[in-house]
PDB file of N, CA and C in Angstrom:
ATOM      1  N   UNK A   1       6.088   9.200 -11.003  1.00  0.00           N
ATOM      2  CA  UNK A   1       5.971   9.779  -9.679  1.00  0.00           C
ATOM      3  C   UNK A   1       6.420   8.748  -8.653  1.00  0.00           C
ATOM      4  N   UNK A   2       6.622   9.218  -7.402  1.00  0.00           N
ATOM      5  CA  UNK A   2       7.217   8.484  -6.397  1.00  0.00           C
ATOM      6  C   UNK A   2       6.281   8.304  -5.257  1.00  0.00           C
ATOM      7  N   UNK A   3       5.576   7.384  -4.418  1.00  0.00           N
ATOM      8  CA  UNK A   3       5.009   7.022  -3.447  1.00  0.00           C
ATOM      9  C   UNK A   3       5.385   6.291  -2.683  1.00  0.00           C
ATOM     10  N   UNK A   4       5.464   7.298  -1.185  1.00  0.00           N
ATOM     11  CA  UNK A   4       5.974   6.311  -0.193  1.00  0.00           C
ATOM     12  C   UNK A   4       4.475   5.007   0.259  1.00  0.00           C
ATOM     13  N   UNK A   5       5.303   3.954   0.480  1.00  0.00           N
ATOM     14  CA  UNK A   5       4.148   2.783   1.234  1.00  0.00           C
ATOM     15  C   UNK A   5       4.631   2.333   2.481  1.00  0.00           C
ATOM     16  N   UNK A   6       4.165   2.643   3.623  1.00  0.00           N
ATOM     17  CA  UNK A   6       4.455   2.459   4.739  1.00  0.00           C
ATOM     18  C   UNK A   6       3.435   1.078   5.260  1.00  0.00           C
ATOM     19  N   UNK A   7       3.470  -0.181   5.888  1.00  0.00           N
ATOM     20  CA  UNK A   7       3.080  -0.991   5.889  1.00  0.00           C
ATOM     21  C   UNK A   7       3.450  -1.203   7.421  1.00  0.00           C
ATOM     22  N   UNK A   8       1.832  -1.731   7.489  1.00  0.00           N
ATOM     23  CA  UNK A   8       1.432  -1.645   8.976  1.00  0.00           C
ATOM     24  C   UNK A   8       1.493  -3.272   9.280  1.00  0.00           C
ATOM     25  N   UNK A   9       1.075  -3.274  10.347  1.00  0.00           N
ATOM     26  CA  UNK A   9       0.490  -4.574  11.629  1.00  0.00           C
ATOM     27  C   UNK A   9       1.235  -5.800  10.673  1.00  0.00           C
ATOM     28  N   UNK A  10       0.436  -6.766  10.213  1.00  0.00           N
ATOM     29  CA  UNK A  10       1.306  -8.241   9.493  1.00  0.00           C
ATOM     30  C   UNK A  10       1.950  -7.842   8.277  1.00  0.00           C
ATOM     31  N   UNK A  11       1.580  -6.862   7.310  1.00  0.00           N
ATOM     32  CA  UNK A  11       2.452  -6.646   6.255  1.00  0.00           C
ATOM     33  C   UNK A  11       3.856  -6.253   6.850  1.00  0.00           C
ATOM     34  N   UNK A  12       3.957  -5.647   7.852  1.00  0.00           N
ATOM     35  CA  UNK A  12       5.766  -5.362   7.776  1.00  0.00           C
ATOM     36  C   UNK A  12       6.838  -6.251   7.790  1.00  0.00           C
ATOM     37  N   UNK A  13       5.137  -7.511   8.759  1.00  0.00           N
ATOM     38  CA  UNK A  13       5.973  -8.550   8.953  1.00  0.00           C
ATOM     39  C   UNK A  13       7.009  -9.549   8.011  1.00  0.00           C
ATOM     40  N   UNK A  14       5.998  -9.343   6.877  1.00  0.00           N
ATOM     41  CA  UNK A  14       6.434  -9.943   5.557  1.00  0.00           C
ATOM     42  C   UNK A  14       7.350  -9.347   4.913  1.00  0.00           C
ATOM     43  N   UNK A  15       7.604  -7.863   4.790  1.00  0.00           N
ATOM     44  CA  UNK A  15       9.073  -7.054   3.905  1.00  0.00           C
ATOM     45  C   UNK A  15       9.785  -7.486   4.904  1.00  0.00           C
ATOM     46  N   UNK A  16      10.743  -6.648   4.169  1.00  0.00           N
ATOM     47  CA  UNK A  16      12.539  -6.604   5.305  1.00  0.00           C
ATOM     48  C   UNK A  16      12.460  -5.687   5.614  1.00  0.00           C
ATOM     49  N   UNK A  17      11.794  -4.365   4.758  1.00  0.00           N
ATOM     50  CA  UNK A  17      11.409  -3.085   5.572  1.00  0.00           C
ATOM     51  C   UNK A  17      10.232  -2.449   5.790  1.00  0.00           C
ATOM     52  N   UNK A  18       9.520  -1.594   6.941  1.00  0.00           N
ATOM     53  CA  UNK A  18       8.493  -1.143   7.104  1.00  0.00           C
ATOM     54  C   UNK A  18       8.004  -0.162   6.035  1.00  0.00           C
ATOM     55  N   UNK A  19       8.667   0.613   5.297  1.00  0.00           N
ATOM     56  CA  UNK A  19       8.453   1.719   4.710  1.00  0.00           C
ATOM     57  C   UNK A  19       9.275   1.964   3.279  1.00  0.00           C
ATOM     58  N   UNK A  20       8.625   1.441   1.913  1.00  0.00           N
ATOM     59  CA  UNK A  20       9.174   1.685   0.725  1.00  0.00           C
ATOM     60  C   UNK A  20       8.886   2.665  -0.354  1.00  0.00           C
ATOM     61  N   UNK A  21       9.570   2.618  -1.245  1.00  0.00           N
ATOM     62  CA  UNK A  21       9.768   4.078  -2.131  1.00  0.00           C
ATOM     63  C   UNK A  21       9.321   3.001  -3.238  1.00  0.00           C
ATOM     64  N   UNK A  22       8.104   3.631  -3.909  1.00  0.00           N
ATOM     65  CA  UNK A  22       7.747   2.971  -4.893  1.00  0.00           C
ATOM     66  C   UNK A  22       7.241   4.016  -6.335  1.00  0.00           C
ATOM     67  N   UNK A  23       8.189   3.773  -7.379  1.00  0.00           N
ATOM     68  CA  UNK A  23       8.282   4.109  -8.403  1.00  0.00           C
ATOM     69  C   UNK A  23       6.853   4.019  -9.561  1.00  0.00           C
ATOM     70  N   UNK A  24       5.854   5.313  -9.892  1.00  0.00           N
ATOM     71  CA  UNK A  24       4.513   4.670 -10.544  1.00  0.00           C
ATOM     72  C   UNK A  24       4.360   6.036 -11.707  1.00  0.00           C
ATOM     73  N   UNK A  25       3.198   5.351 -12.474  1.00  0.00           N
ATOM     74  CA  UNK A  25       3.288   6.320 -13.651  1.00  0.00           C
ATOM     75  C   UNK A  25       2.459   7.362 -12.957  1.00  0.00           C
ATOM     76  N   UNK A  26       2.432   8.272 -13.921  1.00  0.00           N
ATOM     77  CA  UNK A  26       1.743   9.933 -13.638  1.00  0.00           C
ATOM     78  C   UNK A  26       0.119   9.258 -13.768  1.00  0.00           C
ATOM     79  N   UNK A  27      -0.642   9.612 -12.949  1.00  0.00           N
ATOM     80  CA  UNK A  27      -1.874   9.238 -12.755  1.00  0.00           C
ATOM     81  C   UNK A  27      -2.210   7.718 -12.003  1.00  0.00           C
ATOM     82  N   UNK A  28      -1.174   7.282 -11.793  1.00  0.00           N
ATOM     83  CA  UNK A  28      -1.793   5.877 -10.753  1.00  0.00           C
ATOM     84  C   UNK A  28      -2.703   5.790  -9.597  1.00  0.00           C
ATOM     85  N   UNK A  29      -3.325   4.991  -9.375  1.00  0.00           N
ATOM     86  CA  UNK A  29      -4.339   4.841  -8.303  1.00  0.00           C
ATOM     87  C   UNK A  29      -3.704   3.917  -7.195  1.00  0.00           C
ATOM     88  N   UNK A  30      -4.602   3.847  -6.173  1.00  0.00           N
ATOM     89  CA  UNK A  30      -4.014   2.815  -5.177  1.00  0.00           C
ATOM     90  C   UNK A  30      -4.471   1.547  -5.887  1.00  0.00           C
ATOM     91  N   UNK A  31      -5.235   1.540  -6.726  1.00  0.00           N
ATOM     92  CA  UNK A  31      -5.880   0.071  -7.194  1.00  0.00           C
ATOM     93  C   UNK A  31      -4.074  -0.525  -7.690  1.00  0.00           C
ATOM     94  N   UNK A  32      -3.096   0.769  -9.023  1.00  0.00           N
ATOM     95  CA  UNK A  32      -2.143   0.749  -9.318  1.00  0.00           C
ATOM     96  C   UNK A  32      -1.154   0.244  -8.539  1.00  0.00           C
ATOM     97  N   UNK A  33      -0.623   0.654  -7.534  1.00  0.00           N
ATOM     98  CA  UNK A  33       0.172   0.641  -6.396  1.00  0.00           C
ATOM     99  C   UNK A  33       0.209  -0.553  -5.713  1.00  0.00           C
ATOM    100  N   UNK A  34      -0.920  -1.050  -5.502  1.00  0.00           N
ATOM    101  CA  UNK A  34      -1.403  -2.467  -5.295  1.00  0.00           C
ATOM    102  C   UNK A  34      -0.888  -3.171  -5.701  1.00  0.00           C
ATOM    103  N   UNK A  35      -1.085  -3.349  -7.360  1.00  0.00           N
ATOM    104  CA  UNK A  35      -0.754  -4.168  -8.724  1.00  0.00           C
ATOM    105  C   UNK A  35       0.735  -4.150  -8.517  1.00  0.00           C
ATOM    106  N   UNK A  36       1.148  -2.861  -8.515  1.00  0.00           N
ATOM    107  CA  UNK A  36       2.654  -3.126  -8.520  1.00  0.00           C
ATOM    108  C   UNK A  36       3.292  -3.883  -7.208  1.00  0.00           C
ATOM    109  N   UNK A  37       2.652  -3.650  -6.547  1.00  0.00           N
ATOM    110  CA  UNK A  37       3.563  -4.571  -5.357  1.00  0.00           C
ATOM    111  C   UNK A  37       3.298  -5.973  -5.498  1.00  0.00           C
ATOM    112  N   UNK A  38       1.760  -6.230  -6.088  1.00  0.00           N
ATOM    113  CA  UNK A  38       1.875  -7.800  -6.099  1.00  0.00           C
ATOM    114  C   UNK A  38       3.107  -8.281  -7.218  1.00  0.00           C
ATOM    115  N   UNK A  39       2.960  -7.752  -8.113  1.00  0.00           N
ATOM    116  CA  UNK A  39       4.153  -7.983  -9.187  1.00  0.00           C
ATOM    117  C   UNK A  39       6.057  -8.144  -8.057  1.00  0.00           C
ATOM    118  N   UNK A  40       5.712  -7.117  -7.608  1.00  0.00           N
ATOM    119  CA  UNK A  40       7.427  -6.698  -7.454  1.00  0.00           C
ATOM    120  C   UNK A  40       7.945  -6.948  -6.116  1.00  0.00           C
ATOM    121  N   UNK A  41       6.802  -7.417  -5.165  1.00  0.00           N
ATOM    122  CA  UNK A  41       7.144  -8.159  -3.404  1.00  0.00           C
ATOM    123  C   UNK A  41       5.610  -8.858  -3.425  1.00  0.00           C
ATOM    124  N   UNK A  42       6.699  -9.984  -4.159  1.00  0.00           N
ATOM    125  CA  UNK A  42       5.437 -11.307  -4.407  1.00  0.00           C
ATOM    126  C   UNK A  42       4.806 -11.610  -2.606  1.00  0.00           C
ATOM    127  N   UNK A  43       6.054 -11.731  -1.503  1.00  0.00           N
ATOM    128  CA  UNK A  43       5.807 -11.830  -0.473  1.00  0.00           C
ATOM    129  C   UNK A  43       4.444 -11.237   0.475  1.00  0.00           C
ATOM    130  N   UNK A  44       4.474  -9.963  -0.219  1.00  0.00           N
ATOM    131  CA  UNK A  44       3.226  -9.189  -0.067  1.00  0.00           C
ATOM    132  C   UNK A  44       1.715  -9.543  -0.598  1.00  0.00           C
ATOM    133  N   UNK A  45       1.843 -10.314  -1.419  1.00  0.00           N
ATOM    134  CA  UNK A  45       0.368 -10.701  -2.695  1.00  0.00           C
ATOM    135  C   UNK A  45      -0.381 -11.308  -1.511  1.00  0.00           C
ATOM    136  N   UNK A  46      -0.075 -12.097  -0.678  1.00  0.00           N
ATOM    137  CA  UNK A  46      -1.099 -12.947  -0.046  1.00  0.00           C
ATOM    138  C   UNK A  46      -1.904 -12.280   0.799  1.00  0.00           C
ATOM    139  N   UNK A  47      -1.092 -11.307   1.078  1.00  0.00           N
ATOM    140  CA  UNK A  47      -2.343 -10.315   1.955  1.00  0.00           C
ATOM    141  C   UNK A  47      -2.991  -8.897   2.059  1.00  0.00           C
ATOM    142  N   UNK A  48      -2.510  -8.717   0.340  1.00  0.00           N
ATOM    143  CA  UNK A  48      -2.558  -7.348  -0.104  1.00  0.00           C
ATOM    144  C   UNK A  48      -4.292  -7.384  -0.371  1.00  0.00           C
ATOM    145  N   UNK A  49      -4.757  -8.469  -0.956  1.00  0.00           N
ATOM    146  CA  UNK A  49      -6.713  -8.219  -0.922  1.00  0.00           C
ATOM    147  C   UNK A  49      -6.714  -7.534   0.038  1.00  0.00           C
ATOM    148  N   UNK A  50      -6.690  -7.854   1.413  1.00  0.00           N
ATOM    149  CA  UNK A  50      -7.162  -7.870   2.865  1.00  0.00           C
ATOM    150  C   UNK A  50      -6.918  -6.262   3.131  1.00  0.00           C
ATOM    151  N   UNK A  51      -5.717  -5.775   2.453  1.00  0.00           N
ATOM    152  CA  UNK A  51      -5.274  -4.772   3.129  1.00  0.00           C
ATOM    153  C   UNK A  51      -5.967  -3.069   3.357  1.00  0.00           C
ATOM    154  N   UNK A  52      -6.197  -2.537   3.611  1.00  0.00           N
ATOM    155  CA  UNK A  52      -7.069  -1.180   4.030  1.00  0.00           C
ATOM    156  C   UNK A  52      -5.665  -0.148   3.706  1.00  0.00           C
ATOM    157  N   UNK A  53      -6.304   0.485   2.578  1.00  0.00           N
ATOM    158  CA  UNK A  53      -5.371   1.667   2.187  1.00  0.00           C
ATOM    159  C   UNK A  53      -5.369   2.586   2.795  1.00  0.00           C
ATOM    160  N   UNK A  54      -4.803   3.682   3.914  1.00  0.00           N
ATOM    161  CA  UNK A  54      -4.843   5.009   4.196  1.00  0.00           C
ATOM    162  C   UNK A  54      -3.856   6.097   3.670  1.00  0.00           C
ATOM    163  N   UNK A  55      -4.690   7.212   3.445  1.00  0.00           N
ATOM    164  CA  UNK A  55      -4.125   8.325   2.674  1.00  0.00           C
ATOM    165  C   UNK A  55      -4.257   9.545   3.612  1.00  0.00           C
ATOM    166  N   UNK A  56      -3.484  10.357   4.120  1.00  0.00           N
ATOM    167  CA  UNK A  56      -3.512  11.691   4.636  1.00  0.00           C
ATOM    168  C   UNK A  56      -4.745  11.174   5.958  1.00  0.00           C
ATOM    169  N   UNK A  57      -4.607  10.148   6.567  1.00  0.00           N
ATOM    170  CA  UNK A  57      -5.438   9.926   7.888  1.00  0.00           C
ATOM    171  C   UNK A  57      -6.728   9.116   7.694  1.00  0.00           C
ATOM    172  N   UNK A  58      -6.776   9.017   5.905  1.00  0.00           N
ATOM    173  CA  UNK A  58      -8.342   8.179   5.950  1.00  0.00           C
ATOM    174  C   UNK A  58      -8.470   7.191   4.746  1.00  0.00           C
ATOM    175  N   UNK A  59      -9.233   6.110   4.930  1.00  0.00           N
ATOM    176  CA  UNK A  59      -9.628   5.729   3.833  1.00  0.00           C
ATOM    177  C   UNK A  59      -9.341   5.750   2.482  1.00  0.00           C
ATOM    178  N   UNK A  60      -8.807   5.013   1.934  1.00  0.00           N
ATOM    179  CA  UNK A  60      -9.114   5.736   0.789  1.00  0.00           C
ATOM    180  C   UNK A  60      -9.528   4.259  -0.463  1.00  0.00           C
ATOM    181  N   UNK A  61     -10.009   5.037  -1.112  1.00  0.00           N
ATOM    182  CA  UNK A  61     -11.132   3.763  -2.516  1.00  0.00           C
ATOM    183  C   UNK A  61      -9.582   3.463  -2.940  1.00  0.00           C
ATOM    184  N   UNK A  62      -9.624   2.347  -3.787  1.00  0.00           N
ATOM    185  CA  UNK A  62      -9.144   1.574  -4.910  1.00  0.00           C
ATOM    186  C   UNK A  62      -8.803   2.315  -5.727  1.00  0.00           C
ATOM    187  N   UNK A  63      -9.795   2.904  -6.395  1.00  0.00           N
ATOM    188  CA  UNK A  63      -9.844   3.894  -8.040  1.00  0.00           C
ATOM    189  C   UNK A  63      -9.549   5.330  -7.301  1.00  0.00           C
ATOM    190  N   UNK A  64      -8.952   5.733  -6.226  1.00  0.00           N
ATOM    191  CA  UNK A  64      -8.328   6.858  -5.692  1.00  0.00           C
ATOM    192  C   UNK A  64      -6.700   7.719  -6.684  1.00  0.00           C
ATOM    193  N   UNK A  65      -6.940   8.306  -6.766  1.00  0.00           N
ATOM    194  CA  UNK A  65      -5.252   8.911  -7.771  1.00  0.00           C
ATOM    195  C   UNK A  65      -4.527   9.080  -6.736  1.00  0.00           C
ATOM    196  N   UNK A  66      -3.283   8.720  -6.769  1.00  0.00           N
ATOM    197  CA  UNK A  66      -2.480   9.277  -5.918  1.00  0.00           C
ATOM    198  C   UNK A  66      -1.333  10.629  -6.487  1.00  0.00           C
ATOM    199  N   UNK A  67      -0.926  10.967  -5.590  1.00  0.00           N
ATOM    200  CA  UNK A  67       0.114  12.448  -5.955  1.00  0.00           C
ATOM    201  C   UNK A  67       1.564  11.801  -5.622  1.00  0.00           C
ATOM    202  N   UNK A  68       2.682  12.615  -6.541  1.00  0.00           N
ATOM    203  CA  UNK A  68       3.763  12.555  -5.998  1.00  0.00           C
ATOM    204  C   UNK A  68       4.044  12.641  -5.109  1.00  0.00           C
ATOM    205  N   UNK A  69       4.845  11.933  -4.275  1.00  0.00           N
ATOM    206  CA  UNK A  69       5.438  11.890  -2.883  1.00  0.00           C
ATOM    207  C   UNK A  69       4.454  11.460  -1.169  1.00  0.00           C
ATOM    208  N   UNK A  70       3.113  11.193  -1.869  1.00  0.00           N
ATOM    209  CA  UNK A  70       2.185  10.857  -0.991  1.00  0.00           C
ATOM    210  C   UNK A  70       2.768   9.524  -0.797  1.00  0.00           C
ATOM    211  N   UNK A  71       2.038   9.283   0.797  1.00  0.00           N
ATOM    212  CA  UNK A  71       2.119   8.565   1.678  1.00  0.00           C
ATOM    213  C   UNK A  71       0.945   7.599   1.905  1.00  0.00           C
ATOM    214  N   UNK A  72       1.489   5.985   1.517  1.00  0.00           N
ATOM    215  CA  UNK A  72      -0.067   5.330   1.351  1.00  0.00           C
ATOM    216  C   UNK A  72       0.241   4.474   2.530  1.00  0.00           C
ATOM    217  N   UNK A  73      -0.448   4.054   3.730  1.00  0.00           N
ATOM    218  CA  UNK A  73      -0.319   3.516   4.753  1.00  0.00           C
ATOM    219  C   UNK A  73      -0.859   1.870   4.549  1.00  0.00           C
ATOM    220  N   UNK A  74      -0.828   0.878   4.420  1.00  0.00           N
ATOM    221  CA  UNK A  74      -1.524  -0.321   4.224  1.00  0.00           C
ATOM    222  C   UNK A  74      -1.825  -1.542   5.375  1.00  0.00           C
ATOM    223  N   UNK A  75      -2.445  -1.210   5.776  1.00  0.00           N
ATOM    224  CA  UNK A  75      -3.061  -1.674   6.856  1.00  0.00           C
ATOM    225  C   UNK A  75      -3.693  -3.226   7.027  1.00  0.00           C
ATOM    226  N   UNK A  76      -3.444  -4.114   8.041  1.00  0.00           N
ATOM    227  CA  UNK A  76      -4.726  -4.836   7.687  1.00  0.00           C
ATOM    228  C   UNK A  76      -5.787  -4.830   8.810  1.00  0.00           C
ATOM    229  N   UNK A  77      -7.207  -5.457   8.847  1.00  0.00           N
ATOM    230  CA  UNK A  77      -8.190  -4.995   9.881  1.00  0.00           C
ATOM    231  C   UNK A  77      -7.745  -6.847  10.746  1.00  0.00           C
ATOM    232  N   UNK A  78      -7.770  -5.831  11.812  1.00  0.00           N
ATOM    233  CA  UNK A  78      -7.846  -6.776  12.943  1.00  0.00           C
ATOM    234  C   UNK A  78      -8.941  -6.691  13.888  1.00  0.00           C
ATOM    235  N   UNK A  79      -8.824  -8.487  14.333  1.00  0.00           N
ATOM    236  CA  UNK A  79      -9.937  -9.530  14.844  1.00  0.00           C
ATOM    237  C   UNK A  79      -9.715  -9.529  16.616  1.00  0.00           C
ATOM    238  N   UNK A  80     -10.638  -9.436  17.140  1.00  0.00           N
ATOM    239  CA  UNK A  80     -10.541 -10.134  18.823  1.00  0.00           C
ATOM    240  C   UNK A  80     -11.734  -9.775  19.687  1.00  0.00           C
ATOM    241  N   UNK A  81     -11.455  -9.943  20.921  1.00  0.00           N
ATOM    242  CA  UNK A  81     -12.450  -9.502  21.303  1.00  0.00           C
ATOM    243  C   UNK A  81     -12.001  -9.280  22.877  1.00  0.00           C
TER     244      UNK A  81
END
């Protein structure tokens, strides 16, 4: 299956592009999706712990399944005051 990852606030900073097409088996999770990016945009590993997954507007767990052609947003939480 195919999942778009659209990457927010400091992660974009790190690709060359905001928004990738990422190739995963039938039944992957975001825990999955994760894994694969640390593997395949090493650039990304350092701040993929940190990062806050969103799915269809919310939240979503680790051990979440994702669907073909869904849209995983990766976020990180920001500090100030």
């Amino acid at each position: 299956m195919r999942v778009r990852v659209r990457l927010g606030g400091g992660l974009n900073r790190r690709s060359a592009a905001p928004l990738l097409s990422v190739e995963l088996a039938d039944g992957a999770t975001v825990e999955d999706l994760l894994g694969h990016l640390r593997e395949t945009r090493p650039e990304l590993a350092p701040a993929l712990p940190a990062a806050l997954p969103v799915v269809a507007g919310e939240h979503a767990a680790r051990d979440r399944p994702l669907a073909d052609r869904e849209e995983v947003a990766l976020l990180l939480p920001v500090s100030g005051g």
